[in-house]
N, C-alpha and C. Protein backbone atom coordinates (compact mmCIF):
# COMPACT_ATOMS: atom_id res chain seq x y z
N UNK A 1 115.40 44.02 -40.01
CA UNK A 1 114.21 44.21 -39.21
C UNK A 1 113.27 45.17 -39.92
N UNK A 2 111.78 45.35 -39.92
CA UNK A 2 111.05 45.96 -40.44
C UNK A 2 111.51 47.18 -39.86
N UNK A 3 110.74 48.53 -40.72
CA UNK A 3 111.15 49.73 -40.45
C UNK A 3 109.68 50.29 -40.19
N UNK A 4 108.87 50.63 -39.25
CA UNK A 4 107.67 50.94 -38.97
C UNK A 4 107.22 52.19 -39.32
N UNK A 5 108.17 53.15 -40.17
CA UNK A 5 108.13 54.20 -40.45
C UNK A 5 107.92 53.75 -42.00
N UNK A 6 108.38 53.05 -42.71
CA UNK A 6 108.07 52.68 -44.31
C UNK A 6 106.89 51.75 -44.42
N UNK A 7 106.24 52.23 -45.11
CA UNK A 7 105.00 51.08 -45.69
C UNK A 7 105.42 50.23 -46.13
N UNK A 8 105.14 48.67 -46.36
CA UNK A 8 105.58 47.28 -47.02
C UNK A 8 105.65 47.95 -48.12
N UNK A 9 106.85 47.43 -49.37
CA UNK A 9 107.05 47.98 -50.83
C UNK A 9 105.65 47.66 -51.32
N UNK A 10 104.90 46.31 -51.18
CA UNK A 10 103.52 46.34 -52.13
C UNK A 10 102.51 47.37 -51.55
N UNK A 11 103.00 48.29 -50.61
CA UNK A 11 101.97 49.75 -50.38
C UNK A 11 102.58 50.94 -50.86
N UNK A 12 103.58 51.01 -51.49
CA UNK A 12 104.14 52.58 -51.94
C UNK A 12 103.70 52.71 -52.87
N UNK A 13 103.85 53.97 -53.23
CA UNK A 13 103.16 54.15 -54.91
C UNK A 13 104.55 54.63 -55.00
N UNK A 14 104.06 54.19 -56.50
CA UNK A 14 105.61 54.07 -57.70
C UNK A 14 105.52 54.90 -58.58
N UNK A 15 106.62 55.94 -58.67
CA UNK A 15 106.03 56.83 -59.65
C UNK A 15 106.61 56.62 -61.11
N UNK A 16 105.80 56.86 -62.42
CA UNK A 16 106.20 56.55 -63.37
C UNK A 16 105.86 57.50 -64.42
N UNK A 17 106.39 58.10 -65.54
CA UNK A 17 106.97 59.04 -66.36
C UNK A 17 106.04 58.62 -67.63
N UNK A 18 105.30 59.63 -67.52
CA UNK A 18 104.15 60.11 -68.82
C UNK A 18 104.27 61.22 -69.08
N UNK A 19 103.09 61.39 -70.64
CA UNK A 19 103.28 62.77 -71.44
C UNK A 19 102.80 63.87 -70.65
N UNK A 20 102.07 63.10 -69.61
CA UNK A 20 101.81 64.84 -68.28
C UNK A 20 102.89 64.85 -67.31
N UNK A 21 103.86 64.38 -67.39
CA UNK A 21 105.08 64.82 -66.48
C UNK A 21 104.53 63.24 -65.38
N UNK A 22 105.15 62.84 -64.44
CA UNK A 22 105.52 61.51 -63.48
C UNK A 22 103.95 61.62 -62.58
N UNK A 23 103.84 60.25 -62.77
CA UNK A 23 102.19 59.92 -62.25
C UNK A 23 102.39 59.22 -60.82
N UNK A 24 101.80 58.88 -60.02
CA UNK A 24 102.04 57.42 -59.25
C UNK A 24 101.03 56.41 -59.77
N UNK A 25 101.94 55.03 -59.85
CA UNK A 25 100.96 54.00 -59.73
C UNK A 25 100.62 53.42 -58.47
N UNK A 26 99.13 52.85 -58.33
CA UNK A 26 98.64 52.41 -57.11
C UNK A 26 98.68 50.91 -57.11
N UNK A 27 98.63 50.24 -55.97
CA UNK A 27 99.00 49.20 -56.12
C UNK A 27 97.17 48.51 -55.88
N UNK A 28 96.70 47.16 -56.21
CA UNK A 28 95.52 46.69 -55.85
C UNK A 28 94.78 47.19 -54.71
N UNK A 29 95.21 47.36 -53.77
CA UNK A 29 94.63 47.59 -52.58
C UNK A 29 94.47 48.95 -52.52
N UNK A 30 95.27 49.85 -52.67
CA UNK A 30 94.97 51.40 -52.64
C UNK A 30 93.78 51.96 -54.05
N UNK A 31 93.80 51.44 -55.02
CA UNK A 31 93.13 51.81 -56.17
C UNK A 31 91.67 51.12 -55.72
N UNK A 32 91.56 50.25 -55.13
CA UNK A 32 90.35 49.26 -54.77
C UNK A 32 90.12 49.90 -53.54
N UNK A 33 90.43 50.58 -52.67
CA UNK A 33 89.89 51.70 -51.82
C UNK A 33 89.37 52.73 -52.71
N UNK A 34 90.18 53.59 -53.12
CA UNK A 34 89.17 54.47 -54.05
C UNK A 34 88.15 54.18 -54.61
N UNK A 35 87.49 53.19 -55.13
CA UNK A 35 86.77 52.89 -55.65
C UNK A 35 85.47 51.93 -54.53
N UNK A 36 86.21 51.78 -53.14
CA UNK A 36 85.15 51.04 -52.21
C UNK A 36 84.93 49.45 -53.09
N UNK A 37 86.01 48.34 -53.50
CA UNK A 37 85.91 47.49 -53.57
C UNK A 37 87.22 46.52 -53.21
N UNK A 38 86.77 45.01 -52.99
CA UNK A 38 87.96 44.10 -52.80
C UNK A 38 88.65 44.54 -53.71
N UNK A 39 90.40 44.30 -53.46
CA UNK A 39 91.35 44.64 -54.61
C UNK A 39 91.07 43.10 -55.66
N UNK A 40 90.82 42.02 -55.16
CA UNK A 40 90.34 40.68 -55.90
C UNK A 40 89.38 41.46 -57.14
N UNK A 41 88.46 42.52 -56.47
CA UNK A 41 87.19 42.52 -57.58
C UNK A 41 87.70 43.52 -58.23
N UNK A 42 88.87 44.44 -58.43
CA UNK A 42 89.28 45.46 -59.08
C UNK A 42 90.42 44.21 -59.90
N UNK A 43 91.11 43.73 -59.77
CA UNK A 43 91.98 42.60 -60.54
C UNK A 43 90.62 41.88 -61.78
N UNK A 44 90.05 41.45 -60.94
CA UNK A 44 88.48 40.84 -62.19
C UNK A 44 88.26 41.87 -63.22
N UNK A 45 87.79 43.19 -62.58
CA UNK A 45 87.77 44.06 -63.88
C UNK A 45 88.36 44.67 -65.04
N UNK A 46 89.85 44.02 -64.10
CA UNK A 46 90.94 44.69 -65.49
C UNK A 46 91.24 43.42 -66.39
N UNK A 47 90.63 41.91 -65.79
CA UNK A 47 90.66 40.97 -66.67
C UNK A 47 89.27 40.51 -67.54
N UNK A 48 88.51 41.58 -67.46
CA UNK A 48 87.29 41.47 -68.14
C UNK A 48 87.52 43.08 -69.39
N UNK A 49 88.20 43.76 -69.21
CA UNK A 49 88.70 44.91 -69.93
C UNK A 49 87.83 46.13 -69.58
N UNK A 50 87.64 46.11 -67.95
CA UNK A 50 86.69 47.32 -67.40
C UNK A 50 87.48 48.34 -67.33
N UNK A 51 88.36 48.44 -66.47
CA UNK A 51 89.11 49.35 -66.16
C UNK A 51 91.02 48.80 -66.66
N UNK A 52 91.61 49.63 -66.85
CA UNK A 52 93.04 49.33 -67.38
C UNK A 52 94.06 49.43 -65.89
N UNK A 53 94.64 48.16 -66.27
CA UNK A 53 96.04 48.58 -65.11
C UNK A 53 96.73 47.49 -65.83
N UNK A 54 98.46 47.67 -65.32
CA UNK A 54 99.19 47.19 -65.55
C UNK A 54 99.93 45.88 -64.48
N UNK A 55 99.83 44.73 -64.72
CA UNK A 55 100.61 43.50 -64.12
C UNK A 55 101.95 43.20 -64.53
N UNK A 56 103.00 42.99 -63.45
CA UNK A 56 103.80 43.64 -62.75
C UNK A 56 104.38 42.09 -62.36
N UNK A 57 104.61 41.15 -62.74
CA UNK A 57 104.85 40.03 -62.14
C UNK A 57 103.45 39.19 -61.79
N UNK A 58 103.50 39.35 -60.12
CA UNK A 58 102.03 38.59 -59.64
C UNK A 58 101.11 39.97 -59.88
N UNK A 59 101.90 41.42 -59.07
CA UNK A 59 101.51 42.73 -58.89
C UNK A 59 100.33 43.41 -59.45
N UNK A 60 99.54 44.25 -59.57
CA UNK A 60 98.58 44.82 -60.26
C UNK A 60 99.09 46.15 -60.05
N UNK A 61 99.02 47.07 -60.83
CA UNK A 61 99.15 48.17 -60.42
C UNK A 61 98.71 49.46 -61.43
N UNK A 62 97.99 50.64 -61.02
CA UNK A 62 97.01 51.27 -61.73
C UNK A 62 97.32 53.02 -61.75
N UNK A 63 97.17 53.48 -62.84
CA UNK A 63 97.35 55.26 -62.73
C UNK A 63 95.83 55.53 -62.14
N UNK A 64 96.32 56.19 -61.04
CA UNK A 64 95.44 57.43 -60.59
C UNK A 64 94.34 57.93 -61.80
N UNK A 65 94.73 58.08 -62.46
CA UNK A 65 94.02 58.89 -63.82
C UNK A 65 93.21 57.84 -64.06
N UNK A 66 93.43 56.70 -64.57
CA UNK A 66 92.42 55.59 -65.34
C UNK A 66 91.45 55.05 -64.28
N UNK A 67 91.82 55.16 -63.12
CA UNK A 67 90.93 54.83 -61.89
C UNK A 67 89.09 56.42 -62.29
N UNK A 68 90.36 57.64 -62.35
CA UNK A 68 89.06 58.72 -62.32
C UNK A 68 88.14 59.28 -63.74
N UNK A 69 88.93 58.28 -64.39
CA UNK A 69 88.73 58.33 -66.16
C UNK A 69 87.60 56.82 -65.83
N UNK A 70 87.50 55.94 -65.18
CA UNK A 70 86.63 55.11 -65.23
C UNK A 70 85.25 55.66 -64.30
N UNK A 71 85.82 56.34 -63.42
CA UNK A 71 84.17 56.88 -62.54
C UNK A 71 83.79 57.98 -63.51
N UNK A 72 84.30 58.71 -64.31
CA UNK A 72 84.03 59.75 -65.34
C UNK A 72 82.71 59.25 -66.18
N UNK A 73 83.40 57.82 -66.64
CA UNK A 73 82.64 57.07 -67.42
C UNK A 73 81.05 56.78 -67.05
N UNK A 74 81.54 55.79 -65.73
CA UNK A 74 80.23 55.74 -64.94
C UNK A 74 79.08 56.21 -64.92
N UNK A 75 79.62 57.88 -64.49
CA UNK A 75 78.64 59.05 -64.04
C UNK A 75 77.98 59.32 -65.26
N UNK A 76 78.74 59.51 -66.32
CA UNK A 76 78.01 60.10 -67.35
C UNK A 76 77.08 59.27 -68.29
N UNK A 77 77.19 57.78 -68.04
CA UNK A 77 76.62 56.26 -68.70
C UNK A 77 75.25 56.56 -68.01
């Protein structure tokens, strides 16, 4: 039976082990909130080479960092 206390697994963030010590990755939908777009139109940009994330099976999934390393970009363009 579902557990109403756990988010569906495609909503947890996953944490994963970089040279700054363990990051979380976000999954389409949470990274495409930050940014105020469909997770569809954040998937388009990482297949046009806008922003970087990693696919995961069907999955998309993105560091925190490359999400604020791309508005960095933005602002200063």
């Amino acid at each position: 039976m579902f557990d109403e206390k756990k988010p569906p697994t495609s909503e947890r963030l996953l944490p994963i082990v970089g040279r700054a010590g363990v990051e979380a990755l976000l999954d389409s939908h949470a990274a495409a909130a930050l940014l105020g777009v469909h997770p569809r139109t954040l998937q388009r940009m990482v297949l046009r080479g806008q922003i970087t994330g990693v696919q995961v099976g069907k999955l998309w999934r993105f560091r925190a960092s490359a999400i604020d390393h791309w508005i960095d970009q933005k602002q200063a363009g």
